[in-house]
Each structure stands twice: as C-alpha cells, then as structure tokens.
C-alpha atoms as a PDB file:
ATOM      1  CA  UNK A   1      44.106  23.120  10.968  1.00  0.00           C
ATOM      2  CA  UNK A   2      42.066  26.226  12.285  1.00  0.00           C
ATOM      3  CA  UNK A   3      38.365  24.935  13.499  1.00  0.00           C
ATOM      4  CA  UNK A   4      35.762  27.295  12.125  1.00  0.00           C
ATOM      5  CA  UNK A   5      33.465  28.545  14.959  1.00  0.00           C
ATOM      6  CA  UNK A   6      30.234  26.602  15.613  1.00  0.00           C
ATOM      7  CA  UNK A   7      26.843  27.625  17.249  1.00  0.00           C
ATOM      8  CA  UNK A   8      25.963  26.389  20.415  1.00  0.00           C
ATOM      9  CA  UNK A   9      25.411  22.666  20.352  1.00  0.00           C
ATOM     10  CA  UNK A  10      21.690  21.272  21.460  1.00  0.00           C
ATOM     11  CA  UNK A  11      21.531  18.831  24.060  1.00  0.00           C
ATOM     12  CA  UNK A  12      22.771  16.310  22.050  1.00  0.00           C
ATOM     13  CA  UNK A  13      26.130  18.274  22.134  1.00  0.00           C
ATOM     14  CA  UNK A  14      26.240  18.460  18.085  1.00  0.00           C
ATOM     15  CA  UNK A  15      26.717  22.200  16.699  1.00  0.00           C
ATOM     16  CA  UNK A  16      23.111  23.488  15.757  1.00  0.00           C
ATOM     17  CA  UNK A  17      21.877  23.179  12.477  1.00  0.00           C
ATOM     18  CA  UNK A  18      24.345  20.859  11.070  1.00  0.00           C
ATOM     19  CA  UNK A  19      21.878  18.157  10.678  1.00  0.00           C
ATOM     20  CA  UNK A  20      19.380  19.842   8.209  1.00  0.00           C
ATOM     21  CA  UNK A  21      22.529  20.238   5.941  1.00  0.00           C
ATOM     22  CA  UNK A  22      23.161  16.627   5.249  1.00  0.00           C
ATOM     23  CA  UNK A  23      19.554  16.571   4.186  1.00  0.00           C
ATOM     24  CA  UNK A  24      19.774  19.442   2.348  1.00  0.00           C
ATOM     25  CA  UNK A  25      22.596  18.107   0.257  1.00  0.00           C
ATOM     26  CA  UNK A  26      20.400  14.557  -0.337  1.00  0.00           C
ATOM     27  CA  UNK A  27      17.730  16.924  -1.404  1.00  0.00           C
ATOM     28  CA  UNK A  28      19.899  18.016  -3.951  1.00  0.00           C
ATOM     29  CA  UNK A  29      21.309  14.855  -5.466  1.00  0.00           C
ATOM     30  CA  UNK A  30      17.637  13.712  -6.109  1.00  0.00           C
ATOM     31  CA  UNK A  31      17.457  15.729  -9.572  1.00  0.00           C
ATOM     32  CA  UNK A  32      21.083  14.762 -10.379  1.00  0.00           C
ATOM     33  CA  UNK A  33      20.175  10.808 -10.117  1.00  0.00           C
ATOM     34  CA  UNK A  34      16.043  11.455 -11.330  1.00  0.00           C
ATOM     35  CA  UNK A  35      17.849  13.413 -14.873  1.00  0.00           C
ATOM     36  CA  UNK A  36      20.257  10.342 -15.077  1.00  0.00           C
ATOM     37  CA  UNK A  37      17.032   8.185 -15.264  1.00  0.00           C
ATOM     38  CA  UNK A  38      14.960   9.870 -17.620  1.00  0.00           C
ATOM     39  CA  UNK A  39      18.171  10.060 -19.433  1.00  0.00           C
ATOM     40  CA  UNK A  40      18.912   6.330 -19.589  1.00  0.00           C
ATOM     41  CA  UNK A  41      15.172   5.439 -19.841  1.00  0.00           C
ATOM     42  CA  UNK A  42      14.636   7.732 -22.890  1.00  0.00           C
ATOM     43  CA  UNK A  43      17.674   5.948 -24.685  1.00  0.00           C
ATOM     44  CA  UNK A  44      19.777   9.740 -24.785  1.00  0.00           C
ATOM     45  CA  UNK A  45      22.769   8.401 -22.655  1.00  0.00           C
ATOM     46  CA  UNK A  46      23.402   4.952 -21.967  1.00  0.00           C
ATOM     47  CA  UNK A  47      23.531   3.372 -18.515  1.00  0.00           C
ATOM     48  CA  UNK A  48      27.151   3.945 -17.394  1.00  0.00           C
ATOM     49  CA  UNK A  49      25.726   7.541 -17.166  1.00  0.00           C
ATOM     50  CA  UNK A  50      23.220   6.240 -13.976  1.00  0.00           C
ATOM     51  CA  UNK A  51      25.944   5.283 -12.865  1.00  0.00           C
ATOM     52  CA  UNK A  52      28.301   8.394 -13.088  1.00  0.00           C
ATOM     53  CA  UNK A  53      25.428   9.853 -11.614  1.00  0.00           C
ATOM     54  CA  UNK A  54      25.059   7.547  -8.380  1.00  0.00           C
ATOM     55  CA  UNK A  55      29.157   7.181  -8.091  1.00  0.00           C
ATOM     56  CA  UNK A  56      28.913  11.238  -7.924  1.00  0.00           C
ATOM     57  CA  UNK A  57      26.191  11.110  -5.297  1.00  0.00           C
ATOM     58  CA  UNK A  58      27.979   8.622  -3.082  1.00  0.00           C
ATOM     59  CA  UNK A  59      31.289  10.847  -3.489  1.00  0.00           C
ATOM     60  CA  UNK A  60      29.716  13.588  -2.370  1.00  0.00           C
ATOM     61  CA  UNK A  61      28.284  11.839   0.813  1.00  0.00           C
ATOM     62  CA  UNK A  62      31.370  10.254   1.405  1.00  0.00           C
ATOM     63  CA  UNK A  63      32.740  14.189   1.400  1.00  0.00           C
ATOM     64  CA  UNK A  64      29.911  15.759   3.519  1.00  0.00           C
ATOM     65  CA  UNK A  65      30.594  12.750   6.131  1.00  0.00           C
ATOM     66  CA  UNK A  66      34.409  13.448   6.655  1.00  0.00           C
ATOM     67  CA  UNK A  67      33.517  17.308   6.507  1.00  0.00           C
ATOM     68  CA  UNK A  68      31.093  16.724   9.328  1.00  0.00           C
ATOM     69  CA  UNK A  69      33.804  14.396  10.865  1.00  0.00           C
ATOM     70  CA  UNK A  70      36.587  17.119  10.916  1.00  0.00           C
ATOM     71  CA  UNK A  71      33.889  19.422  11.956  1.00  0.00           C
ATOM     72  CA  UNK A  72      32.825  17.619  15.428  1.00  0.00           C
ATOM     73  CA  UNK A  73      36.622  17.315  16.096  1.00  0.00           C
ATOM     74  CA  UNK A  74      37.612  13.990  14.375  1.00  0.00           C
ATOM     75  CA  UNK A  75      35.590  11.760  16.817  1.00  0.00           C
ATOM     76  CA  UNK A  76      37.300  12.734  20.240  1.00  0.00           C
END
C-alpha cells in the first residue's frame, strides 16, 4: 500500500502534528456521548442508546489507532 507523505518528524521521530489529531477526534466524540446522556436522562431514548453511543466512540478510537499504526509504518 502507497504511504502518504508525512512532515518532518520532531525529535521524538513521530510525523508532526499527528498527535493533536487524536485529540481532536476525542474532542469530537464528547457531544456524541454528552447528547446520548441528556437523551437517556430525559427518558427520549432508552439506555442501549448510551451505549450505541460509547460502542461508536470506542470504534472510532479503535480506527484512529490502527490508522496511526499503518501511518508510523506498522510498528517497525
């Protein structure tokens, strides 16, 4: 598979910038879980909703960790 070109790496030899973008996607599974919540708590869904919501967050971490993973060259 092609590698896509990186910026220069810091001194800890990752690629620049990579490690703002695993917060960045946290920051944006907040909302997805804090809606679930007010959801559940206001009796609108029911609670296997919180937890569609939290399975969807931890698939997309699982995701963003093999991306990162592939990206770094599959741990060589």
């Amino acid at each position: 598979m092609r590698q896509l070109p990186t910026t220069p790496g810091g001194e800890d030899g990752k690629p620049a910038g990579h490690s703002r973008h695993g917060l960045m996607m946290a920051a944006m599974c907040i909302p997805i879980v804090l809606v679930a919540i007010v959801l559940v708590a206001t009796g609108v869904a029911s609670a296997s909703f919180l937890f569609a919501a939290i399975a969807c967050m931890a698939m997309m971490g699982l995701m963003m960790a093999m991306m990162m993973r592939g990206m770094s060259g599959g741990g060589k």
